[in-house]
Protein backbone atom coordinates (compact mmCIF):
# COMPACT_ATOMS: atom_id res chain seq x y z
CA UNK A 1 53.21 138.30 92.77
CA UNK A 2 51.97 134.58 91.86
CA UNK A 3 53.53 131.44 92.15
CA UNK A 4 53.51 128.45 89.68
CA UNK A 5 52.71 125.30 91.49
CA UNK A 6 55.96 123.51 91.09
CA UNK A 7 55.20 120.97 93.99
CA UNK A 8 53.06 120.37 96.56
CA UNK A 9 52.22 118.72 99.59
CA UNK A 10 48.75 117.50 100.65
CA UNK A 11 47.53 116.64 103.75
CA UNK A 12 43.79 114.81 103.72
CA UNK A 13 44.85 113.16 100.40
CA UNK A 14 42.23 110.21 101.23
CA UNK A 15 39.21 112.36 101.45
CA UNK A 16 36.20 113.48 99.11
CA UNK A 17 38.05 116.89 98.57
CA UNK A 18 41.79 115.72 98.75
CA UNK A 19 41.81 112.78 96.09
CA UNK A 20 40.06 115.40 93.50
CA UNK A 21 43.07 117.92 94.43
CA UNK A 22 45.49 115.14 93.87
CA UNK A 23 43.99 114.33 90.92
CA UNK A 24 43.43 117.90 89.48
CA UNK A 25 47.32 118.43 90.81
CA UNK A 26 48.70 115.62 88.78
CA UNK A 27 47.05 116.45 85.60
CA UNK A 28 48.80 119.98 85.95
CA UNK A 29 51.48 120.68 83.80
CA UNK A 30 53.27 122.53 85.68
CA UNK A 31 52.74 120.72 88.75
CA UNK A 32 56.35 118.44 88.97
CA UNK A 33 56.03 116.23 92.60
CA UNK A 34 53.00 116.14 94.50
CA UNK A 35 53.72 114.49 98.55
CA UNK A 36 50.59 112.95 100.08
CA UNK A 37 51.11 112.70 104.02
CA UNK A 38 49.01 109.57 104.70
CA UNK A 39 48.23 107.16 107.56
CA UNK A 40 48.45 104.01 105.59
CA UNK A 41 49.30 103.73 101.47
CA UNK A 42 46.60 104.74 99.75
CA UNK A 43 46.21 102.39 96.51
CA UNK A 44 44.36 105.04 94.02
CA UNK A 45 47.02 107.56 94.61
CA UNK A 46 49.59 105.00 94.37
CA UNK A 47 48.39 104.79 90.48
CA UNK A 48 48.80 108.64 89.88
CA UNK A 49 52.79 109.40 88.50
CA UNK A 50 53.69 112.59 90.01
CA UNK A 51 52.43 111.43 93.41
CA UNK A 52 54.50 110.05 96.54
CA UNK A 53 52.95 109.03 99.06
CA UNK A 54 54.71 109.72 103.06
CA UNK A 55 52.68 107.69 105.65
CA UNK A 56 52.46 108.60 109.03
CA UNK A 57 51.17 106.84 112.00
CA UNK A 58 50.29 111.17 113.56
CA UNK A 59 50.47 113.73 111.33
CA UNK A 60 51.96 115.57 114.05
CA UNK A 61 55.23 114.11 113.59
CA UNK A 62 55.38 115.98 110.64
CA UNK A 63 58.36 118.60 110.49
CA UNK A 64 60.11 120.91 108.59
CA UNK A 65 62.14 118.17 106.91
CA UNK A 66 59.20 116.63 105.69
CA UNK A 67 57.28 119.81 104.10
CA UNK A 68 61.18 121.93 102.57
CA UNK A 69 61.10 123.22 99.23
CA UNK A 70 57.15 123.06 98.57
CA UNK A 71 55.75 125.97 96.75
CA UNK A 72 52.15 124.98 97.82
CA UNK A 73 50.74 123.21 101.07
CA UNK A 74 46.88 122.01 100.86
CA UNK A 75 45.09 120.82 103.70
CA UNK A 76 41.66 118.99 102.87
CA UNK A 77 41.96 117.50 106.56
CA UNK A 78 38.90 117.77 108.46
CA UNK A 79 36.45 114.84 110.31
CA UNK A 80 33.12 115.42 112.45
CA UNK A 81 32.24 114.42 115.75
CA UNK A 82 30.93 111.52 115.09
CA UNK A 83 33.46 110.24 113.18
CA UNK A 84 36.32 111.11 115.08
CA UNK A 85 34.54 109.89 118.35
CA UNK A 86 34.52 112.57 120.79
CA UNK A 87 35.09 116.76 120.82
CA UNK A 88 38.46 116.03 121.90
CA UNK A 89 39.30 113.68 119.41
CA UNK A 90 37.60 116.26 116.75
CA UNK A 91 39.55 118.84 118.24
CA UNK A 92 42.60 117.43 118.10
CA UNK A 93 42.01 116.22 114.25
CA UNK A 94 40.75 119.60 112.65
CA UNK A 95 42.74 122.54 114.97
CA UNK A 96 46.04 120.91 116.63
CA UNK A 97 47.04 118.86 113.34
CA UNK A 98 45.96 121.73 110.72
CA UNK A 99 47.40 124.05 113.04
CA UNK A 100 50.62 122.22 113.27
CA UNK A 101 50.70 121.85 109.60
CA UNK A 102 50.25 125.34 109.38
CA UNK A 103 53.39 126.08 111.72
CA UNK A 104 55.51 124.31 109.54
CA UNK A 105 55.53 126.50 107.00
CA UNK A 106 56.15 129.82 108.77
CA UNK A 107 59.09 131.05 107.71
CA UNK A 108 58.89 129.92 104.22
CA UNK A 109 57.59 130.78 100.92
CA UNK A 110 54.94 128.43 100.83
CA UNK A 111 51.39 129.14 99.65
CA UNK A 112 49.25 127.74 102.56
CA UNK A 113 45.35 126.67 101.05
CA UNK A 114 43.06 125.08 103.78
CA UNK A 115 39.49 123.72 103.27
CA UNK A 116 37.33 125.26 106.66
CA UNK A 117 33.51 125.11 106.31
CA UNK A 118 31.40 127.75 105.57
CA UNK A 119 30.08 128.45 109.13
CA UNK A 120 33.40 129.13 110.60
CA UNK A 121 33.60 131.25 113.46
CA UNK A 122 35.32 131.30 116.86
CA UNK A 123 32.27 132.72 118.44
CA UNK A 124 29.66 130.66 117.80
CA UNK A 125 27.63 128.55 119.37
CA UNK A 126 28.07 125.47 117.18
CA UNK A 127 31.30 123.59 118.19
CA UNK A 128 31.85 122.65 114.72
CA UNK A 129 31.65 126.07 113.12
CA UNK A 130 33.89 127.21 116.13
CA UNK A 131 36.78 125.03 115.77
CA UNK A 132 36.65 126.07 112.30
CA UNK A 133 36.54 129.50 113.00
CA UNK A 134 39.61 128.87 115.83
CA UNK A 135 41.60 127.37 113.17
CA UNK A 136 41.16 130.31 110.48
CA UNK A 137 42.21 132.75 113.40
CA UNK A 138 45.12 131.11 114.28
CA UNK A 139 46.61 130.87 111.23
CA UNK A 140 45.80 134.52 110.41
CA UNK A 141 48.11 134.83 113.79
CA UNK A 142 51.15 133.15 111.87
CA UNK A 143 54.08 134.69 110.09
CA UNK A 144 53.16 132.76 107.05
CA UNK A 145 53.44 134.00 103.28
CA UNK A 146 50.17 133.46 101.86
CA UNK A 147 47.27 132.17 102.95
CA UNK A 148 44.11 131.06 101.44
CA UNK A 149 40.80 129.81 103.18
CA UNK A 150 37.79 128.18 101.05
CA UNK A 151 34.44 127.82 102.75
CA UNK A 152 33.02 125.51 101.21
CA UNK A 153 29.14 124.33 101.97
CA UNK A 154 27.31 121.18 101.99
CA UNK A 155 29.94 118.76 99.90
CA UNK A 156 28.34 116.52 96.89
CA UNK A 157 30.56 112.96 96.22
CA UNK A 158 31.18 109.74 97.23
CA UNK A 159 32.97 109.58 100.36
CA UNK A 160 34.45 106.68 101.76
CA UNK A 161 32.98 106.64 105.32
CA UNK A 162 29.13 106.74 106.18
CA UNK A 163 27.95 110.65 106.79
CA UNK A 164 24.30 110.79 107.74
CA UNK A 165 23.28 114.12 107.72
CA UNK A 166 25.64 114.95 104.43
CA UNK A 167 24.08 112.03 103.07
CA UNK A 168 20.57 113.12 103.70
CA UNK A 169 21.60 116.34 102.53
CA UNK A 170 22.72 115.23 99.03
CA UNK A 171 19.84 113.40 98.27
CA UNK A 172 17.73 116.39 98.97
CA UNK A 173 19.57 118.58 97.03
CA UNK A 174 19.79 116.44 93.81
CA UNK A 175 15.91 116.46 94.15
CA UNK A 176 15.58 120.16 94.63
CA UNK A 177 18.63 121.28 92.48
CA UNK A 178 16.56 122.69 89.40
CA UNK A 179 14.72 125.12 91.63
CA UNK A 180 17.85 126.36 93.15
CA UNK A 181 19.52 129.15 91.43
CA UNK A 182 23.23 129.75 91.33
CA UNK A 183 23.50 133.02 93.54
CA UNK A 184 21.62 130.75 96.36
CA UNK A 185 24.80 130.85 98.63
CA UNK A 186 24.06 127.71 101.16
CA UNK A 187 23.75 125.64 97.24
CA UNK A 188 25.97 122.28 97.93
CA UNK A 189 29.35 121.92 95.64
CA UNK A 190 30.71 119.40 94.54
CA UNK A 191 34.28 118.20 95.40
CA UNK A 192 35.74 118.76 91.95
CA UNK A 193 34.42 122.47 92.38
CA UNK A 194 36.63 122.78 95.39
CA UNK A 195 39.72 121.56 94.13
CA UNK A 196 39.36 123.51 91.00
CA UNK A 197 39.09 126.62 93.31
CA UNK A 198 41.95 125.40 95.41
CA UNK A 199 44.28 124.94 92.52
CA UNK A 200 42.79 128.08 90.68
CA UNK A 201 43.73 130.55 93.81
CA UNK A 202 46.60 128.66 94.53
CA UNK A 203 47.86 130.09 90.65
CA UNK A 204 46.27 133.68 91.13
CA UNK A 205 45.92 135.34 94.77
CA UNK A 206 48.38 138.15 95.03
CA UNK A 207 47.08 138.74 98.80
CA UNK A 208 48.49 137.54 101.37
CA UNK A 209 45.27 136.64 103.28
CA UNK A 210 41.63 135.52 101.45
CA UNK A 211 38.57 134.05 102.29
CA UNK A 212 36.68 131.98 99.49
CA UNK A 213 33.48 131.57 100.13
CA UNK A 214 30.41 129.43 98.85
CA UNK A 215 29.39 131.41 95.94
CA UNK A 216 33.57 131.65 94.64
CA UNK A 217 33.50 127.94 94.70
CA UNK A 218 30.22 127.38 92.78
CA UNK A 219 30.99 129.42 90.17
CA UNK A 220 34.65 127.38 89.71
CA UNK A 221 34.39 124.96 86.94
């Protein structure tokens, strides 16, 4: 059985993938209150009507008070190494907050969708990938209702922080992206692509556990 996305909550509003949710959410008709859990007010999504915005200093002071009554949950949360300064920090920004996110929702009804990355797997030998892949296991571990994973790969748009090798990657692609053919399953997509999928599954998955990967997402429109 579906469920109609009456409201939602959002965590990584701010990002490349989370502000094309929001904005994909708040054009849906159906779609009645949209919550953004944010560190600091955030003045685009201030402009969108169905949106209210819940800032927190650590998204780990999130609880169940904060996330009752949502039909849907999104995470678009995620950082890199670099960015977040340190494995630990890393760590502690894509597992312990999505996982506590994730915990929240438990013994609800909620329809959990989280963005991971296409590598993910708790085995290998790329920290990233493994996080990622810790993350998608732990939450398969969970009492939770539904659960939906996308796997995105390389992401095309204008982020607001400085990504070097996603940068480098982009400007490769948009060279090379008329000899690349559609079933190529590394092809980059854009953010738009991966809300659309988000909010598509989020309408349609009857399972209780799925995997989206690459190809899914490029063929969203």
């Amino acid at each position: 059985m579906t469920q109609t996305i009456k409201n939602a909550v959002v965590i990584g509003a701010t990002g490349l993938v989370g502000k094309a949710l929001v904005k994909q959410l708040d054009q849906l008709a159906q779609c009645e209150k949209i919550t953004a859990v944010v560190r600091q007010e955030d003045i685009e999504l201030k402009q969108r009507s169905k949106v209210e915005q819940l800032v927190l200093d650590d998204f780990l002071l999130l609880n169940d008070q904060d996330v009752h009554g949502f039909s849907h949950a999104f995470s678009c949360l995620g950082s890199t190494q670099k960015k977040a300064g340190s494995k630990e920090k890393f760590y502690a920004i894509d597992f312990e907050i999505n996982a506590h996110f994730a915990d929240l929702f438990e013994t609800t009804d909620t329809h959990l969708i989280l963005v991971s990355a296409m590598g993910a797997n708790a085995n290998s030998k790329i920290f990233y990938n493994r996080v990622k892949g810790e993350l998608e296991n732990y939450l398969q571990s969970l009492g939770l209702a539904r659960i939906s994973i996308i796997r995105p790969s390389l992401l095309l748009g204008e982020r607001n922080e400085q990504r070097t090798f996603e940068d480098l990657g982009q400007k490769v692609f948009q060279k090379l992206s008329h000899f690349i053919p559609n079933t190529f399953k590394y092809k980059p997509v854009t953010a738009e692509q991966v809300a659309h999928t988000m909010v598509e599954i989020a309408q349609t998955q009857t399972d209780k556990f799925e995997i989206y990967d690459n190809l899914r997402i490029q063929n969203s429109k």
